[in-house]
C-alpha atoms as a PDB file:
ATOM      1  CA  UNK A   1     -11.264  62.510 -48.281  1.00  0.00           C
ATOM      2  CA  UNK A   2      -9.972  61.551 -52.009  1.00  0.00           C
ATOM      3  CA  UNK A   3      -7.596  64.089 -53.046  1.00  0.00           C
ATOM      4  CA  UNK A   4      -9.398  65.160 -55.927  1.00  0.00           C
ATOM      5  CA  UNK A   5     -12.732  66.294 -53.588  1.00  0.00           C
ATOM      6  CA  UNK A   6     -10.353  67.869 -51.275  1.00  0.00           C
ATOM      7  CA  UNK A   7     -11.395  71.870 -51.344  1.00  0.00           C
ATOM      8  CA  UNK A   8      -8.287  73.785 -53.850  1.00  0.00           C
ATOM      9  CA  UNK A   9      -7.920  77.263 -52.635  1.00  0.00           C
ATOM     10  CA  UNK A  10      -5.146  79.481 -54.928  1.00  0.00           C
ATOM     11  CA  UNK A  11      -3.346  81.865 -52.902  1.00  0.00           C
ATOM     12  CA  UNK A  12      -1.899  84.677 -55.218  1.00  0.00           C
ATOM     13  CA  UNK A  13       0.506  87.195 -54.749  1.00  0.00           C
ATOM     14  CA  UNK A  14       3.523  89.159 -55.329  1.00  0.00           C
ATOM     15  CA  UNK A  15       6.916  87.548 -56.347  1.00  0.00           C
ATOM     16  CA  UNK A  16       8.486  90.055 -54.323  1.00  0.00           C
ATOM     17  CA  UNK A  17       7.556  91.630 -51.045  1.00  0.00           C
ATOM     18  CA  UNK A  18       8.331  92.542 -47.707  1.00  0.00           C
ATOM     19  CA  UNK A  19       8.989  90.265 -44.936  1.00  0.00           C
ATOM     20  CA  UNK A  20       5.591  91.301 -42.903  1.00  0.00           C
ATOM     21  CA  UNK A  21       3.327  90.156 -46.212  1.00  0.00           C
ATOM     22  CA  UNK A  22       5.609  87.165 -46.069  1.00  0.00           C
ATOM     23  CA  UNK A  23       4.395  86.294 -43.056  1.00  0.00           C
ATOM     24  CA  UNK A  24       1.129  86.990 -43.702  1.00  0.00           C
ATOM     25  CA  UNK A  25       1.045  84.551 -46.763  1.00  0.00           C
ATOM     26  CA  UNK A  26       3.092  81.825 -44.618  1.00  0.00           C
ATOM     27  CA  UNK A  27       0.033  82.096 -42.392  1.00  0.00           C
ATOM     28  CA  UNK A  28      -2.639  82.132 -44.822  1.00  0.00           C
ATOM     29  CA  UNK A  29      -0.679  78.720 -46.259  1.00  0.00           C
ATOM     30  CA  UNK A  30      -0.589  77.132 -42.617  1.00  0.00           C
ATOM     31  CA  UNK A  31      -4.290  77.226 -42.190  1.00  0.00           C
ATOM     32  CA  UNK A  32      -4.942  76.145 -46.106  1.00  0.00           C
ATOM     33  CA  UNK A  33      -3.100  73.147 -45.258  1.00  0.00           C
ATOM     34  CA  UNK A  34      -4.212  72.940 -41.558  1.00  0.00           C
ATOM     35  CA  UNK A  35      -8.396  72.734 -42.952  1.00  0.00           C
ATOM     36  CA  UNK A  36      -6.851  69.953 -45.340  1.00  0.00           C
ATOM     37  CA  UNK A  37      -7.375  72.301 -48.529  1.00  0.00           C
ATOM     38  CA  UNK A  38      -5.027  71.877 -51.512  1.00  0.00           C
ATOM     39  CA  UNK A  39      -2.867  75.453 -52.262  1.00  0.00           C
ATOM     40  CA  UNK A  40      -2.741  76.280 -55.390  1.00  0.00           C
ATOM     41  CA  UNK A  41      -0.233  79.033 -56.190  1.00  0.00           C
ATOM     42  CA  UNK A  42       2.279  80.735 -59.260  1.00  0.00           C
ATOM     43  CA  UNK A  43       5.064  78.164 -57.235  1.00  0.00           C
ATOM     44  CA  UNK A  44       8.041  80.970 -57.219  1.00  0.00           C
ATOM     45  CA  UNK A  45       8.980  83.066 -54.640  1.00  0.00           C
ATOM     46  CA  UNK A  46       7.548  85.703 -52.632  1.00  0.00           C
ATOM     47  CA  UNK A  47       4.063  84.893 -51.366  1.00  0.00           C
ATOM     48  CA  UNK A  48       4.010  82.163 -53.553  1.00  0.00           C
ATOM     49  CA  UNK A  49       6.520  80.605 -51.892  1.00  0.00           C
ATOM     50  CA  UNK A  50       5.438  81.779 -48.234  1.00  0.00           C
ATOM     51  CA  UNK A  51       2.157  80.313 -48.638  1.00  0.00           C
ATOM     52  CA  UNK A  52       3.329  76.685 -49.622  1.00  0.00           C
ATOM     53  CA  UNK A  53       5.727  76.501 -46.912  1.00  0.00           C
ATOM     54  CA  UNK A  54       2.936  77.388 -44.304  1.00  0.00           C
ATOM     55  CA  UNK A  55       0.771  74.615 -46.381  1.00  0.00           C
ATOM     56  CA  UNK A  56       3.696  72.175 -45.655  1.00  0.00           C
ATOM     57  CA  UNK A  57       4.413  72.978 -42.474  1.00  0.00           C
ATOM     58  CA  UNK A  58       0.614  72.255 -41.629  1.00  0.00           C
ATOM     59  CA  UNK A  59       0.999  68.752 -43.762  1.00  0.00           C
ATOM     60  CA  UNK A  60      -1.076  70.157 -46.682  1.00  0.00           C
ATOM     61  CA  UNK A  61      -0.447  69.550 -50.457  1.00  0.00           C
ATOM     62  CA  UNK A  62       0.740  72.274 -52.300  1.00  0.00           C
ATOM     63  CA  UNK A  63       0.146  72.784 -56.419  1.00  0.00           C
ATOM     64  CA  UNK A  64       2.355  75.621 -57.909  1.00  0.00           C
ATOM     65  CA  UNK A  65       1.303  76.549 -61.796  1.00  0.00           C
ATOM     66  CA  UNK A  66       4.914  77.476 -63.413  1.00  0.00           C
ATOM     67  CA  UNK A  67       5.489  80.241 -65.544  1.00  0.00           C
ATOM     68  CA  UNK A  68       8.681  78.055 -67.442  1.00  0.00           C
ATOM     69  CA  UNK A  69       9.738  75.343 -68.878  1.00  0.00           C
ATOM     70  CA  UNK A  70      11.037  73.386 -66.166  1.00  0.00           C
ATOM     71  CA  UNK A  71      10.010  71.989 -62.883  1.00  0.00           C
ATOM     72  CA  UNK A  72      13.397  73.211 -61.672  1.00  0.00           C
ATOM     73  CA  UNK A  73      11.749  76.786 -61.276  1.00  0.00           C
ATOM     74  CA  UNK A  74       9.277  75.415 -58.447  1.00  0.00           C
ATOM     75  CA  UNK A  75      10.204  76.806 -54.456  1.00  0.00           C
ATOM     76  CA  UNK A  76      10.965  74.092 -52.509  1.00  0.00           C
ATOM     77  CA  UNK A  77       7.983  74.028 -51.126  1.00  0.00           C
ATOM     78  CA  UNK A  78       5.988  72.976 -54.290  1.00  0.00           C
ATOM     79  CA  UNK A  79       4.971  69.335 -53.834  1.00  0.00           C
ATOM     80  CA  UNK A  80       3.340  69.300 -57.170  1.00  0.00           C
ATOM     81  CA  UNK A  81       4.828  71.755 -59.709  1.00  0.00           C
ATOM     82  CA  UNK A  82       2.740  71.790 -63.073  1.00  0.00           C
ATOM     83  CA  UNK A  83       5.187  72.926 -65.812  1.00  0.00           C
ATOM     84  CA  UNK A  84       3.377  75.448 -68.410  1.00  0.00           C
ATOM     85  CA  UNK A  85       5.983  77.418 -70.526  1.00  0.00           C
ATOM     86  CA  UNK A  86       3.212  79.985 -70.951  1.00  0.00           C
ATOM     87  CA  UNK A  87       5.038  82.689 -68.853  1.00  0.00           C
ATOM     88  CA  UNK A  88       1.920  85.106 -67.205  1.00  0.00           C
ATOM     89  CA  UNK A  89      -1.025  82.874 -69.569  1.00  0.00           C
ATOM     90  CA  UNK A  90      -0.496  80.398 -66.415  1.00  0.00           C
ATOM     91  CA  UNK A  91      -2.356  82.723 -64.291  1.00  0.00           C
ATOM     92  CA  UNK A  92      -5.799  81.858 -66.220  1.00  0.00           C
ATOM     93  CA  UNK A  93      -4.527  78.127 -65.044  1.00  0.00           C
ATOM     94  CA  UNK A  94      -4.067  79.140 -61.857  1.00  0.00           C
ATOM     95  CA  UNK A  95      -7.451  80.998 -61.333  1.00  0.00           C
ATOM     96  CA  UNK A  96      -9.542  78.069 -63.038  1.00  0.00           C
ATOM     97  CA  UNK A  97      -8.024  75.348 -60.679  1.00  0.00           C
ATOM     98  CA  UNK A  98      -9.191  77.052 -57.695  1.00  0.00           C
ATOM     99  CA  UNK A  99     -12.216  77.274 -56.862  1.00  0.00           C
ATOM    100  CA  UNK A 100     -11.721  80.270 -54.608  1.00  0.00           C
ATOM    101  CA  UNK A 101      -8.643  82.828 -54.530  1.00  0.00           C
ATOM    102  CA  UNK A 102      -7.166  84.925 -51.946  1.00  0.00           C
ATOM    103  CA  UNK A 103      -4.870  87.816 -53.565  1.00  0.00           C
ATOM    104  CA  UNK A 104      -2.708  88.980 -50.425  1.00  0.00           C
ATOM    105  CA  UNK A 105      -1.121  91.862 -51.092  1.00  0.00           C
ATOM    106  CA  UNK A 106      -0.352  92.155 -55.007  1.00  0.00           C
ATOM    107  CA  UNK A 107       1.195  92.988 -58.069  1.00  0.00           C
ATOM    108  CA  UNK A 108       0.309  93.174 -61.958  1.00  0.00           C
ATOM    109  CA  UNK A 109       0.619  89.727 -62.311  1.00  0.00           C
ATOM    110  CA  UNK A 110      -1.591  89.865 -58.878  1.00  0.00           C
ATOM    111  CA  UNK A 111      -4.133  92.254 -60.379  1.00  0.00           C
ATOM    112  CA  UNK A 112      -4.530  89.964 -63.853  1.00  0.00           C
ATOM    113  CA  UNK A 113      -5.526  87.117 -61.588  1.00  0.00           C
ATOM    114  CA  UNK A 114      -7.918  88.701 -59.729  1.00  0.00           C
ATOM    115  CA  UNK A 115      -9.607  90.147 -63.047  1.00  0.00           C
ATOM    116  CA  UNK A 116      -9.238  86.733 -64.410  1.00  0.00           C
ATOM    117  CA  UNK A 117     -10.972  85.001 -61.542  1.00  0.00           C
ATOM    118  CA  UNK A 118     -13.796  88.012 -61.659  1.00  0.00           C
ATOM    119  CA  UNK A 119     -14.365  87.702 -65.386  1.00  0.00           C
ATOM    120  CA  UNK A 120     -14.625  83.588 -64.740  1.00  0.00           C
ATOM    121  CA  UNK A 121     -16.809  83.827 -61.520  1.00  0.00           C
ATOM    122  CA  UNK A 122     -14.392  82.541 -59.169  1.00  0.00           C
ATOM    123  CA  UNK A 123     -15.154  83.652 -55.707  1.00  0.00           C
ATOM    124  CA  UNK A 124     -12.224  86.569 -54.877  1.00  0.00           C
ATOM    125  CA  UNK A 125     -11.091  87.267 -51.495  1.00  0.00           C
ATOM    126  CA  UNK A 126      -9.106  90.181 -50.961  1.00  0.00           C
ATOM    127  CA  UNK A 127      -6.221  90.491 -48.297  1.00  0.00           C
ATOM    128  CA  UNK A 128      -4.612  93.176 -48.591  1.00  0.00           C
ATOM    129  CA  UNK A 129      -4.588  93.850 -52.076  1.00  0.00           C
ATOM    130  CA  UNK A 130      -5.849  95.671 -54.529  1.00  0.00           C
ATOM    131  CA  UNK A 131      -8.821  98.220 -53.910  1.00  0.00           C
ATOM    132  CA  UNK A 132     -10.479  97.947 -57.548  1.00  0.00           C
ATOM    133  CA  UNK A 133     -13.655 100.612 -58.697  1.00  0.00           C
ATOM    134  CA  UNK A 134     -14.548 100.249 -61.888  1.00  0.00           C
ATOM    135  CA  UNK A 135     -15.433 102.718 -64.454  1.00  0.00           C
ATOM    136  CA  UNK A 136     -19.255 102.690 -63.558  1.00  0.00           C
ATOM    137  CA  UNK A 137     -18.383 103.061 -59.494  1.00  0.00           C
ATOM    138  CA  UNK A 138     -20.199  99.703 -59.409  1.00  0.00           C
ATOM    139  CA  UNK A 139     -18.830  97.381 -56.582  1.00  0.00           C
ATOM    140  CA  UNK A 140     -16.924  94.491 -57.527  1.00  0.00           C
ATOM    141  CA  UNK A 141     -17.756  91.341 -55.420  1.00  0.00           C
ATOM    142  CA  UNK A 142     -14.332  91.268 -53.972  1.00  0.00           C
ATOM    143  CA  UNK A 143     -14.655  90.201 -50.606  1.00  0.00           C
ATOM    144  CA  UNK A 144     -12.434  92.247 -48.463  1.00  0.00           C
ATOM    145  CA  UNK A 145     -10.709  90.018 -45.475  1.00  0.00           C
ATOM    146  CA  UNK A 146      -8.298  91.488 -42.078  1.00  0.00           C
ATOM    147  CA  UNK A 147      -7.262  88.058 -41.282  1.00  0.00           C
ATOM    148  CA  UNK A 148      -5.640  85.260 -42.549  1.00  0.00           C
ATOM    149  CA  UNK A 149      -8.034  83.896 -40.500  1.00  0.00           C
ATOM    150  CA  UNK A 150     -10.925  85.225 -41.689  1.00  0.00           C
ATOM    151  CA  UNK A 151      -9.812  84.841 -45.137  1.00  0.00           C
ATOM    152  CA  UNK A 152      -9.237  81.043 -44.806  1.00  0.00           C
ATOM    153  CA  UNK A 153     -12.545  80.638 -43.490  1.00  0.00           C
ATOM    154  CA  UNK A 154     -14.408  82.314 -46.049  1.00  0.00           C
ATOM    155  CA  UNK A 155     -12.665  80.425 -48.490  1.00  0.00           C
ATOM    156  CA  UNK A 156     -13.834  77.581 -46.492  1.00  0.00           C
ATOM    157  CA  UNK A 157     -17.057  78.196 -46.470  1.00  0.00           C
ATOM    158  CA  UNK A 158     -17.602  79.542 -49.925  1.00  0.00           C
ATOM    159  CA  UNK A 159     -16.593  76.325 -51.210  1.00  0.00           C
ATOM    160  CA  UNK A 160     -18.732  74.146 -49.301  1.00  0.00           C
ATOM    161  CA  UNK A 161     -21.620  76.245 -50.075  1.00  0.00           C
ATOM    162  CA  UNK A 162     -20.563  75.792 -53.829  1.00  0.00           C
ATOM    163  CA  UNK A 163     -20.232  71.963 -53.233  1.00  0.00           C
ATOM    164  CA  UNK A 164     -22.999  71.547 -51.256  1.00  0.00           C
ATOM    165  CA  UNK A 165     -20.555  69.861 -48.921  1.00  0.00           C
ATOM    166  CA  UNK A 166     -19.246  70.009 -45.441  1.00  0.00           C
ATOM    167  CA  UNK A 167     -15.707  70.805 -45.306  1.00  0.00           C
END
């Protein structure tokens, strides 16, 4: 498939967390790359840096959108880092390159991508993460996953419903 058709799912998450959500993200990252999906992700540490490493170890391509000034900032699992020196404005980047996120776990900088992907009607699958009501009690169309698993394949098939492709 030409790499610009290929599906780009951005995995977002925490800079910092605990070794289990590690995992969890290196997981979510392995089956990204495993389905052949580009991983786009904030390319620090963290789950950021979890999930690429499970994209490469699958033999995926992984994007990470950079805070900074300087490519040097990527994880070394970043095959592609895109250098923005717009410190937490990258996260609007990062949600309108995917065309589906998963938000494992999360943080602020978690919680302002998954408005931002909301507000831009960006698919939003939740693992983990944040458990938003908003003022009106009205549900939000998070979609709540218990799998890295089950989240990669919703992503999968959100996107080829979208497309109108078979992926």
């Amino acid at each position: 498939m030409e790499l610009r058709l290929k599906p780009r799912i951005g995995v977002m998450g925490p800079a910092l967390c605990l070794p289990d959500v590690y995992n969890l993200a290196r997981e979510v990252g392995f089956l990204i790359g495993k389905k052949g999906a580009l991983l786009i992700c904030g390319g620090r540490s963290g789950v950021m840096e979890a999930s690429a490493r499970g994209a490469r170890e699958a033999g995926g391509i992984t994007i990470g959108i950079l805070p900074g000034a300087s490519a040097d900032e990527a994880n070394p699992y970043i095959d592609i880092p895109i250098v923005t020196d717009l410190g937490n404005a990258r996260n609007a980047i990062n949600v309108l390159t995917s065309q589906v996120v998963i938000a494992i776990h999360g943080s602020y900088g978690t919680l302002s991508e998954i408005a931002l992907a909301l507000k831009c009607h960006t698919p939003v699958i939740g693992l983990g993460t944040w458990d938003l009501i908003p003022p009106g009690g009205e549900q939000l169309p998070i979609i709540y996953a218990h799998s890295a698993e089950e989240a990669v394949a919703i992503a999968m098939n959100l996107i080829a419903a979208k497309t109108n492709r078979s992926i």
